[in-house]
Structure formats: C-alpha cells, structure tokens
N, C-alpha and C. Protein backbone atom coordinates (compact mmCIF):
# COMPACT_ATOMS: atom_id res chain seq x y z
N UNK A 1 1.49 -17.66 -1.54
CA UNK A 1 1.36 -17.27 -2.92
C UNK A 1 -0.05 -16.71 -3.12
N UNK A 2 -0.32 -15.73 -3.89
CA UNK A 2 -1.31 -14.85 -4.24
C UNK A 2 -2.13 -15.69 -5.61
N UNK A 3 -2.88 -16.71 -5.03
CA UNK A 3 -3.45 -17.20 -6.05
C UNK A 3 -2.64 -18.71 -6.84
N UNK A 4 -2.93 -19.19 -8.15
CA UNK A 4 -3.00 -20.33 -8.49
C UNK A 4 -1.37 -20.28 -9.24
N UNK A 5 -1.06 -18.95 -9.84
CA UNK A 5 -0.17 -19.08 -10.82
C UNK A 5 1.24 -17.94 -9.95
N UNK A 6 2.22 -18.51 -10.75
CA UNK A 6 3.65 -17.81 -10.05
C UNK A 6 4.01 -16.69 -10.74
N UNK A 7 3.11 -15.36 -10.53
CA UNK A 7 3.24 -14.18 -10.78
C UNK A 7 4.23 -13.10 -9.92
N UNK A 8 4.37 -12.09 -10.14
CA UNK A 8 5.66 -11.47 -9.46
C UNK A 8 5.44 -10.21 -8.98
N UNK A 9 4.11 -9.82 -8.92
CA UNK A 9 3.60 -8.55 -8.26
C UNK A 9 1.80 -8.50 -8.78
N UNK A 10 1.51 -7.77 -7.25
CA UNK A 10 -0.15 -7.66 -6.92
C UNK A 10 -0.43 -7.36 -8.30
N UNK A 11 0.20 -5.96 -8.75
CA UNK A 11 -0.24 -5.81 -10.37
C UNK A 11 -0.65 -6.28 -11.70
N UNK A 12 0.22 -8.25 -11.01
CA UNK A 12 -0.43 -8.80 -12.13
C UNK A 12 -1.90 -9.97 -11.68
N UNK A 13 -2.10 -9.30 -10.55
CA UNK A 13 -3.31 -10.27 -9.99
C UNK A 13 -4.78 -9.45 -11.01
N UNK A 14 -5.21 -10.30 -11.06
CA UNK A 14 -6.50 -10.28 -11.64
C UNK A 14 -7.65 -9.80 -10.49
N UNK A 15 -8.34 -9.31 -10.35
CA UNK A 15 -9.26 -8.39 -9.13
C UNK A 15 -10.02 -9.21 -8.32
N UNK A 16 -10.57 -10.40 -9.08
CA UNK A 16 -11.27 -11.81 -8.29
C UNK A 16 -10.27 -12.47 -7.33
N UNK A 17 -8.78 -12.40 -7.68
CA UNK A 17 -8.07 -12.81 -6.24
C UNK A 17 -7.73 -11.82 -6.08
N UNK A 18 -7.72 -10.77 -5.47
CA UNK A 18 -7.32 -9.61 -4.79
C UNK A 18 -8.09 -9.37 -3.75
N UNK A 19 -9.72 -9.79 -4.32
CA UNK A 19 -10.75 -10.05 -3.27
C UNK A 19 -10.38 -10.82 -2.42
N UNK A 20 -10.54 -11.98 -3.08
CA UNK A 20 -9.78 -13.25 -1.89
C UNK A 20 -8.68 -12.78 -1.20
N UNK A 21 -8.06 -12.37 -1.20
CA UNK A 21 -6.97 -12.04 -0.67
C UNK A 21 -7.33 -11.04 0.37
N UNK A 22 -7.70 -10.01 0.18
CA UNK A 22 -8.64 -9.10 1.49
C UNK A 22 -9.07 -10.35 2.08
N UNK A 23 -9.92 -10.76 1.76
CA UNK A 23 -11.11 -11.83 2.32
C UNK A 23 -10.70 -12.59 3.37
N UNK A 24 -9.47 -13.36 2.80
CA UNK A 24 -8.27 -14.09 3.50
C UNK A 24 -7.96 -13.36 4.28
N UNK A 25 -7.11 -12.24 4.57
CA UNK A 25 -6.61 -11.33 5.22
C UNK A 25 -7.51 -11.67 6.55
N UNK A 26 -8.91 -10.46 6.32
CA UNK A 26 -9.87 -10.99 6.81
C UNK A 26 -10.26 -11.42 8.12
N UNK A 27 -10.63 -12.77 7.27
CA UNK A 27 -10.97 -14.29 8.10
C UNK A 27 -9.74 -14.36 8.64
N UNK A 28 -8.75 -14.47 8.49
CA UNK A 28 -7.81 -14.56 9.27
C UNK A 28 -7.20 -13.86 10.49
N UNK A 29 -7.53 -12.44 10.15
CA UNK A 29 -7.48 -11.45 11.82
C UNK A 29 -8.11 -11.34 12.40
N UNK A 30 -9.52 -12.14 11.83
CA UNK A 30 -10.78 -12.22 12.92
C UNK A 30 -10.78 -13.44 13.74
N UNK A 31 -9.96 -14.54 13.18
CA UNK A 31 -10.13 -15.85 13.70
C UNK A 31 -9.45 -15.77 14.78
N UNK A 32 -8.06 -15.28 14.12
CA UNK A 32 -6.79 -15.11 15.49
C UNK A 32 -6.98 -14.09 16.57
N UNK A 33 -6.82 -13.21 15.75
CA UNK A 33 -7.85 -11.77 17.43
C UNK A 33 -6.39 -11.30 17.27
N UNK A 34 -6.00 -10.34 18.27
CA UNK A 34 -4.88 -9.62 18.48
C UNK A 34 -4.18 -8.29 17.79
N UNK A 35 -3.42 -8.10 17.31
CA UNK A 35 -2.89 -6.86 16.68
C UNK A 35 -2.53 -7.85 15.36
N UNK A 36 -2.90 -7.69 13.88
CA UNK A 36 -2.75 -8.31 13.30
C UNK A 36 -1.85 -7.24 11.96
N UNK A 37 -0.18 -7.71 11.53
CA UNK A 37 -0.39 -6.33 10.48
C UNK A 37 0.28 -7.09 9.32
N UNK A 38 -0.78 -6.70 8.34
CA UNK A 38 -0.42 -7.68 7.13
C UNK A 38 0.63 -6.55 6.09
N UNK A 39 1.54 -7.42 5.38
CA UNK A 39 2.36 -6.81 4.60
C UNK A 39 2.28 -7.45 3.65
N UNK A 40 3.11 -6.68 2.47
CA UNK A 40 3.53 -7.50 1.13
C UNK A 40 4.88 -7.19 1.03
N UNK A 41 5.83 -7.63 0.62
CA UNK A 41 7.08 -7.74 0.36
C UNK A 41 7.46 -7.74 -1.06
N UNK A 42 8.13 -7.10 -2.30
CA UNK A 42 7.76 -7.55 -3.65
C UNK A 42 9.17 -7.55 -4.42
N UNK A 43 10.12 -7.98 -5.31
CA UNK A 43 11.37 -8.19 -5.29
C UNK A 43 11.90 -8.20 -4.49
N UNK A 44 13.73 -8.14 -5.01
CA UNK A 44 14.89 -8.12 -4.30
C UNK A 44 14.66 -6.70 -3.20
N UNK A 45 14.61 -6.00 -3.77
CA UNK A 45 14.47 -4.20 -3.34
C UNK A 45 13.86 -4.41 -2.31
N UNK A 46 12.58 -4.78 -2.37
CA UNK A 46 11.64 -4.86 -1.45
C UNK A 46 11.61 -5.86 -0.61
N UNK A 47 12.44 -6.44 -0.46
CA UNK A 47 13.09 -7.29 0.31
C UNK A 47 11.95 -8.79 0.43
N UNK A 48 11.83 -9.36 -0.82
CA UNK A 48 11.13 -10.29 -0.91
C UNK A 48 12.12 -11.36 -0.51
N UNK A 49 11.27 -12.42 -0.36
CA UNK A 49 11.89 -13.62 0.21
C UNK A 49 12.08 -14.49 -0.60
N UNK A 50 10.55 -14.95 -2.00
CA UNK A 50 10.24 -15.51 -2.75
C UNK A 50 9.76 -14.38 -3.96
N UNK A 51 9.87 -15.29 -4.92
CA UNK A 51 10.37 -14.45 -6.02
C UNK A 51 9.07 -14.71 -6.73
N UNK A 52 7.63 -15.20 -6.58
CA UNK A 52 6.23 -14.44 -7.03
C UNK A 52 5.47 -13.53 -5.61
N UNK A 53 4.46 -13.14 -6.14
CA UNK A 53 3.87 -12.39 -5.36
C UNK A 53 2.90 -13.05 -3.53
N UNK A 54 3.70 -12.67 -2.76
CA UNK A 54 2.73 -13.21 -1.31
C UNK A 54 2.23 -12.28 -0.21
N UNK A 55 1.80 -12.78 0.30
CA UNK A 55 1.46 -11.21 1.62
C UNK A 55 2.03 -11.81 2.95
N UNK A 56 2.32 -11.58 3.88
CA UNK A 56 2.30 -12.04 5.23
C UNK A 56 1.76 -11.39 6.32
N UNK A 57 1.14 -11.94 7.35
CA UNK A 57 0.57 -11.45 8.40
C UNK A 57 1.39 -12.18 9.38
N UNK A 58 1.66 -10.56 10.60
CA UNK A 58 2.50 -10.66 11.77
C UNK A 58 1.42 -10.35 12.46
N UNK A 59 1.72 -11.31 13.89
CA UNK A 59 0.99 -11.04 14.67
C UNK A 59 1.51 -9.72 15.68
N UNK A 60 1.75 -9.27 16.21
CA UNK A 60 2.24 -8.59 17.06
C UNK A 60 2.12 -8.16 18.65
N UNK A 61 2.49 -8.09 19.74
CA UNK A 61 2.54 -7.69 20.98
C UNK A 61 1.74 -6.51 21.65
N UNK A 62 1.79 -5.65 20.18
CA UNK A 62 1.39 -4.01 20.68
C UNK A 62 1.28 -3.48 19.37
N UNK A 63 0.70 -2.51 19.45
CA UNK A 63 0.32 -1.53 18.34
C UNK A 63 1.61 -1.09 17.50
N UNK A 64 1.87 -1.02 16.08
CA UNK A 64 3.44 -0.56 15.31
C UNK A 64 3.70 0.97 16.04
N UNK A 65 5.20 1.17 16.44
CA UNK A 65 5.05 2.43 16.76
C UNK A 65 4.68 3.49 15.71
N UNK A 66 4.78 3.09 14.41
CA UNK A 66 3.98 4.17 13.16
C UNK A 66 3.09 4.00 13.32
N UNK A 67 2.08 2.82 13.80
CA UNK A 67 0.55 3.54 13.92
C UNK A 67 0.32 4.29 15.14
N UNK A 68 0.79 3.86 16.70
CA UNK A 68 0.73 4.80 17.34
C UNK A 68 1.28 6.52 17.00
N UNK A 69 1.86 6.51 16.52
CA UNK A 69 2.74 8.12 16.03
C UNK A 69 1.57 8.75 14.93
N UNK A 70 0.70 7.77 14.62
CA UNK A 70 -0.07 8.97 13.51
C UNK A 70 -0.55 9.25 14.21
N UNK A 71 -0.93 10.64 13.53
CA UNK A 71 -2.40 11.41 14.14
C UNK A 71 -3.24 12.44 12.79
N UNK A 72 -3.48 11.22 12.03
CA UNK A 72 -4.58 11.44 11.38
C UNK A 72 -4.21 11.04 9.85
N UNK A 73 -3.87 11.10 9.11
CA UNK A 73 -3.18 10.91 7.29
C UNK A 73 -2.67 12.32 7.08
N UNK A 74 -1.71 12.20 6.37
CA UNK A 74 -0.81 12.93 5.96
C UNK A 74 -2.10 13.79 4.56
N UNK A 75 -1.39 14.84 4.40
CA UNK A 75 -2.38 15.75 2.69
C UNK A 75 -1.77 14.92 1.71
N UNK A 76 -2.54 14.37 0.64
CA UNK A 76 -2.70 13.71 -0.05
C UNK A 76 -2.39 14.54 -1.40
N UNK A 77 -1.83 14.61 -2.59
CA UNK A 77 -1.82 14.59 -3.95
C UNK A 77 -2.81 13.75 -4.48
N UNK A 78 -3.92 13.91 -5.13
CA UNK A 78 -4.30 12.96 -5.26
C UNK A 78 -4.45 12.21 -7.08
N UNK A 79 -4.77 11.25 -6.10
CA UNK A 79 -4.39 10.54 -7.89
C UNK A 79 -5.53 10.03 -8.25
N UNK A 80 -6.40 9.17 -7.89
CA UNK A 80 -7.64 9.05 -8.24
C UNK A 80 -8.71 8.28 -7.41
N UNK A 81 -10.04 8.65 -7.16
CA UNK A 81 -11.18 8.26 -6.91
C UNK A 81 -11.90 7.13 -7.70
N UNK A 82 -11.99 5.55 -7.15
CA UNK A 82 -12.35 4.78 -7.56
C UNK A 82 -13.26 3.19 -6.48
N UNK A 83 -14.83 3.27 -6.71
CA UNK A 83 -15.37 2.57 -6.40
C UNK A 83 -15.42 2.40 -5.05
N UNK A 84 -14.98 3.97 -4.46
CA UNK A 84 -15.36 3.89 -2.87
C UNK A 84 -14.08 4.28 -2.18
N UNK A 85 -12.75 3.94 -3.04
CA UNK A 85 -11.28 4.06 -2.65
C UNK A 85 -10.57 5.04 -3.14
N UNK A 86 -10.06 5.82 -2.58
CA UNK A 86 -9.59 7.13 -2.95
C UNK A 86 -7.50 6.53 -2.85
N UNK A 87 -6.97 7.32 -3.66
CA UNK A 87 -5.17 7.20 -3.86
C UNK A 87 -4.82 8.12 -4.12
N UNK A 88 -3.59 8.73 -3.31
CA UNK A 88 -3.13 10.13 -3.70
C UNK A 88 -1.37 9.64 -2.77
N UNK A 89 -0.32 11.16 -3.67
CA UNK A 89 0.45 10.87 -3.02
C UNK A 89 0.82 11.69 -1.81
N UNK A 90 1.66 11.07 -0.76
CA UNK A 90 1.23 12.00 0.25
C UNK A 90 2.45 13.13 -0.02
N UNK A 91 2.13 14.74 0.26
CA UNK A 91 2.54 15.79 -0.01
C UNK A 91 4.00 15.94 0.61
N UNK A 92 4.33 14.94 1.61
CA UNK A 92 5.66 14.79 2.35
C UNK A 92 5.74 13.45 2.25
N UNK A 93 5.78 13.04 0.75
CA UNK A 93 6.79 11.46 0.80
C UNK A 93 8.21 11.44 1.20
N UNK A 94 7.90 9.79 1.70
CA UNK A 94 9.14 9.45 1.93
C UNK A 94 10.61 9.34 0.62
N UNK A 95 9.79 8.36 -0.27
CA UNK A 95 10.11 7.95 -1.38
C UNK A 95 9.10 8.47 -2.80
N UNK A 96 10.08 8.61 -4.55
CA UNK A 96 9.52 9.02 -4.98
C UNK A 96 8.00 7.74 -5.48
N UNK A 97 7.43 8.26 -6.03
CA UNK A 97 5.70 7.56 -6.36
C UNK A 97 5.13 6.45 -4.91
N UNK A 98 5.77 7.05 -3.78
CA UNK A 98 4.76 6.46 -2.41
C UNK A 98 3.35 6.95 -2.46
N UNK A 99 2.06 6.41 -2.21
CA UNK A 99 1.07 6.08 -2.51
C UNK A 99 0.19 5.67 -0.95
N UNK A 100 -0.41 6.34 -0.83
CA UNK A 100 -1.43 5.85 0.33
C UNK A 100 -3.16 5.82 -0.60
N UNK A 101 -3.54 4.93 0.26
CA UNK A 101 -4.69 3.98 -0.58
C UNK A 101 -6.03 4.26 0.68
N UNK A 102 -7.21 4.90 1.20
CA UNK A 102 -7.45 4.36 2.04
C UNK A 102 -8.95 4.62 1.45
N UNK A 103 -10.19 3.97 2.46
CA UNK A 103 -11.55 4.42 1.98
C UNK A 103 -12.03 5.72 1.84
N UNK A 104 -13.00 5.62 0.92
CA UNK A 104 -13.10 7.20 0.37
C UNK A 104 -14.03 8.15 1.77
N UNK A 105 -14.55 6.83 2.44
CA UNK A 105 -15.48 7.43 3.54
C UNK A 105 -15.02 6.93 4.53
N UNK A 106 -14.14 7.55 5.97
CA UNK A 106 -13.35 6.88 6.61
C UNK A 106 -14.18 5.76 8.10
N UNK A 107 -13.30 4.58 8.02
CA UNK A 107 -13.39 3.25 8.61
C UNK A 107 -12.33 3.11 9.60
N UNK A 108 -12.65 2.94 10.75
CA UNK A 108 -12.03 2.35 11.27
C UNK A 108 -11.49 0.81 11.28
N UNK A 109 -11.96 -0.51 11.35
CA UNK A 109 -12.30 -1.77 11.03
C UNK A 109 -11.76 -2.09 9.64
N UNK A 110 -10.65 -2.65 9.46
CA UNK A 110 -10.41 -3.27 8.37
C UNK A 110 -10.93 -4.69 7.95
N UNK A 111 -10.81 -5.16 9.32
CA UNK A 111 -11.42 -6.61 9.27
C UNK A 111 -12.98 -6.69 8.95
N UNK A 112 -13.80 -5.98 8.79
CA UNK A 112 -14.94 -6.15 8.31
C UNK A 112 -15.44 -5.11 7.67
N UNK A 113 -14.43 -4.24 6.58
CA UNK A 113 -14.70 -3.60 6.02
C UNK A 113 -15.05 -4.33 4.38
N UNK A 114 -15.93 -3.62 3.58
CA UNK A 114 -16.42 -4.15 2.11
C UNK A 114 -15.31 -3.53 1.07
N UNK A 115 -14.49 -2.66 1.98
CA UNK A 115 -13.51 -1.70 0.99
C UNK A 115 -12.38 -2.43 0.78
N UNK A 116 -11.91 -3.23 1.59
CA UNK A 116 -10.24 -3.86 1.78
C UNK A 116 -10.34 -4.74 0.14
N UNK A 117 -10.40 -5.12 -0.11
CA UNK A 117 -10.96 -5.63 -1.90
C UNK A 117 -10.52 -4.97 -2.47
N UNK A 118 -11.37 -3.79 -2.38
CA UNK A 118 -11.41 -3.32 -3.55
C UNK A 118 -10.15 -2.18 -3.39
N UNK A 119 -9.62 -1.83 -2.04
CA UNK A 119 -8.29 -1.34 -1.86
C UNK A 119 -7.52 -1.87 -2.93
N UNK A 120 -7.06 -3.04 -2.38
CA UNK A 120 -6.18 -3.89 -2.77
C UNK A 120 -6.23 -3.96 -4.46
N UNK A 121 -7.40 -4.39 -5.39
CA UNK A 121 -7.69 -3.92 -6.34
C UNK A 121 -6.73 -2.41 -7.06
N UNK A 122 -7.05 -1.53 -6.03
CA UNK A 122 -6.50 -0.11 -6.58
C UNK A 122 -5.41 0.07 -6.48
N UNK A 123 -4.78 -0.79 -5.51
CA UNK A 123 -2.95 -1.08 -5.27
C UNK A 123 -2.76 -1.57 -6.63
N UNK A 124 -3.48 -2.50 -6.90
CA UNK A 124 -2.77 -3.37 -8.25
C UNK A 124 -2.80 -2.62 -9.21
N UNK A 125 -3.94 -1.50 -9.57
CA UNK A 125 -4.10 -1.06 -10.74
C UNK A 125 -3.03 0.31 -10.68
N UNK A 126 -2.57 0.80 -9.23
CA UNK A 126 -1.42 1.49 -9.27
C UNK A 126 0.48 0.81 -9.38
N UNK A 127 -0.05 -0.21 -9.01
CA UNK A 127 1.29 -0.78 -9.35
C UNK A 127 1.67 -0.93 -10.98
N UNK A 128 0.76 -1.46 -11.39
CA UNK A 128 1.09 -1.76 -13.05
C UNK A 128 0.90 -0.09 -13.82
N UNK A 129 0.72 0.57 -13.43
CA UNK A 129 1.30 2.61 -13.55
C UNK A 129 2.42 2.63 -13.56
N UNK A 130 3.11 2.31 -11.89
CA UNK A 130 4.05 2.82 -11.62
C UNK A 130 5.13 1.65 -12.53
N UNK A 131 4.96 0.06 -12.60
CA UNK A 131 5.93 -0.45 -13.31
C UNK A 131 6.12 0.24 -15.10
N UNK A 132 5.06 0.73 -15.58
CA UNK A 132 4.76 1.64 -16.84
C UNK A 132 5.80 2.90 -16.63
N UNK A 133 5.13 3.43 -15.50
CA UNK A 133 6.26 5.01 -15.15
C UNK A 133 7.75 4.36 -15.36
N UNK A 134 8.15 3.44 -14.50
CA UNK A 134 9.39 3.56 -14.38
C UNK A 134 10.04 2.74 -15.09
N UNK A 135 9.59 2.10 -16.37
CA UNK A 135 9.80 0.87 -17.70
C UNK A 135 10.10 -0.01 -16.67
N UNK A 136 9.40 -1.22 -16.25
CA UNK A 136 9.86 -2.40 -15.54
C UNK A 136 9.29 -2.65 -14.28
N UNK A 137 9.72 -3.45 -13.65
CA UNK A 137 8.96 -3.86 -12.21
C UNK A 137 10.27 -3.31 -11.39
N UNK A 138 9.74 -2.91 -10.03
CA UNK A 138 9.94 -2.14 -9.30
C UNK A 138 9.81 -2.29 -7.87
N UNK A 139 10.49 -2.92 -7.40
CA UNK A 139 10.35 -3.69 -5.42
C UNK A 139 9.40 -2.38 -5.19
N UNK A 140 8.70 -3.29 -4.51
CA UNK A 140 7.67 -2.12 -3.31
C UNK A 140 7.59 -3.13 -2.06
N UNK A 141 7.43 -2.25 -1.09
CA UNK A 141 6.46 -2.56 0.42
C UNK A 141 5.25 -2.18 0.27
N UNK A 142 4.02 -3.03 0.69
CA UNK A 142 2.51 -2.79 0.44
C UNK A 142 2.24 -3.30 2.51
N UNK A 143 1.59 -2.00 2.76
CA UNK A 143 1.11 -2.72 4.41
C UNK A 143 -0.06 -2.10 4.85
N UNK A 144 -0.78 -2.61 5.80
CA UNK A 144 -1.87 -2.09 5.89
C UNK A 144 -1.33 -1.20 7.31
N UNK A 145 -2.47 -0.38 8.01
CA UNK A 145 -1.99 0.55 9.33
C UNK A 145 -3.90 0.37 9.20
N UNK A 146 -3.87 -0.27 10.84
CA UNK A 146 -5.31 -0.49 10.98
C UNK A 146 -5.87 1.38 11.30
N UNK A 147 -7.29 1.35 11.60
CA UNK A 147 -7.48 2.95 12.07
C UNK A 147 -7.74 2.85 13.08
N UNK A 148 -8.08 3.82 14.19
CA UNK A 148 -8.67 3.87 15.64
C UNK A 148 -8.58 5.03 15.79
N UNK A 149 -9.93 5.32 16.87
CA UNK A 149 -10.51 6.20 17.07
C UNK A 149 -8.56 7.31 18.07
N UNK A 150 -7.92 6.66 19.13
CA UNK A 150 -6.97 7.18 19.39
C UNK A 150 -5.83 8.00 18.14
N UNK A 151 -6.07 7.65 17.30
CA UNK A 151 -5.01 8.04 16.10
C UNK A 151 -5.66 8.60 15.52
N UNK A 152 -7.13 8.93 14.91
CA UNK A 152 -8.03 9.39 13.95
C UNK A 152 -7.70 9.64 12.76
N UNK A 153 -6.92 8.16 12.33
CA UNK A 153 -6.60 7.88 11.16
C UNK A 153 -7.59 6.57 11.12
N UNK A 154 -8.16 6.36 9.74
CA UNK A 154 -8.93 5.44 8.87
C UNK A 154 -7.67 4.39 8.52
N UNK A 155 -8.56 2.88 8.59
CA UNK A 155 -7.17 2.11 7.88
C UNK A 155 -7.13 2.46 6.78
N UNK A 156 -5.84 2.10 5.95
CA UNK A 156 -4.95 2.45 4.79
C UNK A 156 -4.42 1.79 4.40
N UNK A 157 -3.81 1.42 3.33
CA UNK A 157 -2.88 0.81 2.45
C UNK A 157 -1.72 1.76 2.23
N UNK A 158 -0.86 1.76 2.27
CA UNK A 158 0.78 2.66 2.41
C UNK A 158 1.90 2.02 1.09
N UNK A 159 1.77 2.32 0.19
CA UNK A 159 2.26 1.53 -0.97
C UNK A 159 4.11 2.43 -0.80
N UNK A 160 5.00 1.76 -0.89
CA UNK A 160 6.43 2.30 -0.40
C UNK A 160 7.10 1.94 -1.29
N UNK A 161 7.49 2.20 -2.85
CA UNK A 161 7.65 1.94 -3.77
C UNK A 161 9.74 1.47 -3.63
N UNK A 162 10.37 0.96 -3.75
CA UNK A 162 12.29 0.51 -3.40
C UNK A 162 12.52 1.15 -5.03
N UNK A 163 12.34 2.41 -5.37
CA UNK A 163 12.71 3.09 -6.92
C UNK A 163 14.47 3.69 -5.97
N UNK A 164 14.94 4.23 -4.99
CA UNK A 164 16.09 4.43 -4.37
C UNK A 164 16.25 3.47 -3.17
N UNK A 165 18.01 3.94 -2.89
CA UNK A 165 18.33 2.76 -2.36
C UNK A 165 18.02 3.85 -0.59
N UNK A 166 17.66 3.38 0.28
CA UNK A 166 17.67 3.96 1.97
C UNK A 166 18.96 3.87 2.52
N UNK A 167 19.58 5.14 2.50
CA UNK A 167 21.26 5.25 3.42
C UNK A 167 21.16 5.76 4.76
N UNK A 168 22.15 6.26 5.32
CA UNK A 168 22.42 6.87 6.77
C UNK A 168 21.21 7.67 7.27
N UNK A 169 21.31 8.82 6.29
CA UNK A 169 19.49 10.20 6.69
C UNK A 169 18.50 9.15 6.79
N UNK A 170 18.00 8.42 5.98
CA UNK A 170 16.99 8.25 5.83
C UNK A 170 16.58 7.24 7.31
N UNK A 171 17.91 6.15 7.06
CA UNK A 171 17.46 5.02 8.00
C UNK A 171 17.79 5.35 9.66
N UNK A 172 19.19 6.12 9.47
CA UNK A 172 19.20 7.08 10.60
C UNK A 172 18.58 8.17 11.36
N UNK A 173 18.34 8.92 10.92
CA UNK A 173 17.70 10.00 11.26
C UNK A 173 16.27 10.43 11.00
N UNK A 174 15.26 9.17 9.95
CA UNK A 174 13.99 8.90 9.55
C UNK A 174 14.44 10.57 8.56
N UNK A 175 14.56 10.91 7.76
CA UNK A 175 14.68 11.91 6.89
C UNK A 175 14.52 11.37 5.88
N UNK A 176 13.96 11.70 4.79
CA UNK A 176 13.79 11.04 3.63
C UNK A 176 14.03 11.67 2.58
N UNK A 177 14.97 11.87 1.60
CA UNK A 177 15.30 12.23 0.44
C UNK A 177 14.30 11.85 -0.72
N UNK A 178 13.25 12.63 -1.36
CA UNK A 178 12.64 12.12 -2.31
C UNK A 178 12.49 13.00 -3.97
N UNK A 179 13.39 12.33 -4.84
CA UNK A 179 14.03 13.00 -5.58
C UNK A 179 12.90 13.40 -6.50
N UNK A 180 11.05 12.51 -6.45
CA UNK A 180 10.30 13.22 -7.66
C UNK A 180 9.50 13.76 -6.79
N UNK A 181 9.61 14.89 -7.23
CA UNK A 181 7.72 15.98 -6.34
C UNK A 181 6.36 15.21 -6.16
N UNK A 182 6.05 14.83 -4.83
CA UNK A 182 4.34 14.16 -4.98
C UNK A 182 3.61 14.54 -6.15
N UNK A 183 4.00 16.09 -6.67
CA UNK A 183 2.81 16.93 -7.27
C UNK A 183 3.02 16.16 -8.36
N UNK A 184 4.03 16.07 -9.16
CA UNK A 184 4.87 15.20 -10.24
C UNK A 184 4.43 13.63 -10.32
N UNK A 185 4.56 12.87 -9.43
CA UNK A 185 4.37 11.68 -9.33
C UNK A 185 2.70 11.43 -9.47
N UNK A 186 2.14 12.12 -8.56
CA UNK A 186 0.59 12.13 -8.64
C UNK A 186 -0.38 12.53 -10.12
N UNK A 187 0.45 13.55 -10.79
CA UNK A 187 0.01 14.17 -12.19
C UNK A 187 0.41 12.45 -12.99
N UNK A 188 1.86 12.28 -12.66
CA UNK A 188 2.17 10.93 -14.01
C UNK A 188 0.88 10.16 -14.01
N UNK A 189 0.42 9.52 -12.60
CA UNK A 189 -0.53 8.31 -12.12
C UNK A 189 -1.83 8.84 -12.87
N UNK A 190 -1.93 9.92 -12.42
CA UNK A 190 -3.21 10.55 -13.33
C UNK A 190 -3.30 10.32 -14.52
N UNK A 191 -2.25 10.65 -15.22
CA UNK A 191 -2.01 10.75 -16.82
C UNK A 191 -1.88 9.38 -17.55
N UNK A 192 -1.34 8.15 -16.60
CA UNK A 192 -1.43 6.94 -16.85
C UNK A 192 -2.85 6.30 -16.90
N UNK A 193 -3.23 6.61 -15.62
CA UNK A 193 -5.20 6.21 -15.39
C UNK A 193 -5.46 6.82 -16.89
N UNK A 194 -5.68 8.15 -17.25
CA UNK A 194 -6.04 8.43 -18.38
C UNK A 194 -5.52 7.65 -19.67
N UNK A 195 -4.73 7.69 -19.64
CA UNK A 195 -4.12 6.90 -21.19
C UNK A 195 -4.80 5.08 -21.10
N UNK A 196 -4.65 4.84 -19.98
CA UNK A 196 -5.39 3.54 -19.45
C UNK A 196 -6.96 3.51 -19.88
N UNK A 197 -7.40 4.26 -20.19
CA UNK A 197 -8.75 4.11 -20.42
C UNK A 197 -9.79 4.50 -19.17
C-alpha cells in the first residue's frame, strides 16, 4: 500500500509519499542488486490485484525484452516541463493518453537518481488530468524501464493508461490501435495543467 490511507490511484497520493515511494523503490534495488523492475498495477483494467493503490518490484533473470529492444525514446508530444521532469505523449502510442515521464537531463541510474520523486510526483499530477479527461478513474499500468548506455535510452516512467480493451492486433501481432491522436491527447494534458493553475 502507497502510504497510511486506502486510496485508489498514485493521483491521489500527496507528493511527500510519492517521495517515499521512489525512496523505497530505491533502497530497495540497491539493497537487493540484480535487474530490479518496479510496476504499478491500478484497477480492474489494469489488472490490479488490490483495490487501493501499490507498486511491486520483480526481480528478474535478465534485462525485459522491451528494454533490450529500445534504442533510444520514442518523439515525444509534449505535455509539460516540470522541476527537472519532462512528459509528453509518445508520437506512436500504443494506447490513447499513454504518457512517458523521464528526466529532463538524461540519467542513466534510477536507483540513485534525485529525479525518481519527483517523476513519480508528475505521474500523479498526470493521472488526476487524465481521470478529469476521461470523467472518472481509469486502470493504468505505471513501470519504470531502467536506462543504459547499450540502449541509449534514459530511465523513464511509461504511464499505459486500460481507456480500451487489448484484442488479437494488438496482443497478437504488438499493433496497436489508438483511437485519440498523441497530438490531441498531449494538447488536452496541456489545457488541463493550464486550467489547473
């Protein structure tokens, strides 16, 4: 559980545990060592388990074959620049309002980065957008993809919003049907930050 009280998404975490929660993260992939890849899981959609907000960390054998397969971040839509952390959507989403999160100045090292905080932070303040965009709460997948110099991708946050359901193309053939335009989705987030103050 994400903190003291039985809330139902990062969005409604308050930014002082969000820290902790990096922090945790953390101390925790530094203690254990190995390939460490933390997720969030968030409703039914999103194939939660428990019904407030938690994260889990897998240990793993070997590198995810999606992080081996990048080679570098996808072009970004972007949505906004904040406190070091940049969010945009990527220009070939999978799904509509998917969201990549990563430092504004690129890191390899998540585990001893000062940014993973305040990432996480910018997840939340995009989640409670997107539950605004779409009237209601909204299953997502939240995961991190460490960086390395072999991939020359920076770690990231990959926000995977469950707004459609994944059939045959998508899960078969990795094709992804995404029915709102990044350009679209990225302008709403904008226009929300703005009305947000």
């Amino acid at each position: 559980m994400h903190g003291p009280e039985h809330l139902h998404s990062l969005g409604d975490l308050p930014d002082p545990t969000l820290e902790l929660i990096a922090e945790a993260w953390q101390r925790r992939a530094r203690d254990a060592g190995g390939i460490c890849f933390p997720f969030v899981n968030e409703g039914h959609d999103g194939g939660a388990s428990l019904p407030h907000t938690h994260s889990q960390l897998a240990w793993l054998p070997a590198r995810p074959p999606t992080v081996v397969a990048e080679r570098g971040l996808p072009h970004l839509e972007p949505v906004i620049v904040r406190d070091g952390v940049a969010a945009g959507c990527p220009t070939v989403s999978r799904v509509a309002y998917e969201l990549l999160v990563r430092p504004e100045l690129p890191e390899s090292d998540w585990r001893s980065s000062d940014g993973l905080g305040r990432a996480l932070c910018l997840v939340a303040a995009l989640l409670r957008r997107l539950h605004q965009l779409r009237g209601g709460p909204v299953g997502v997948n939240v995961w991190l993809h460490e960086g390395t110099p072999a991939t020359r991708a920076p770690w990231h946050l990959e926000v995977f919003p469950r707004t459609t359901r994944l059939a045959g193309l998508e899960l078969g053939a990795g094709v992804y049907v995404d029915p709102v335009a990044p350009e679209t989705a990225a302008a709403q987030f904008r226009a929300a930050f703005r009305a947000a103050g």
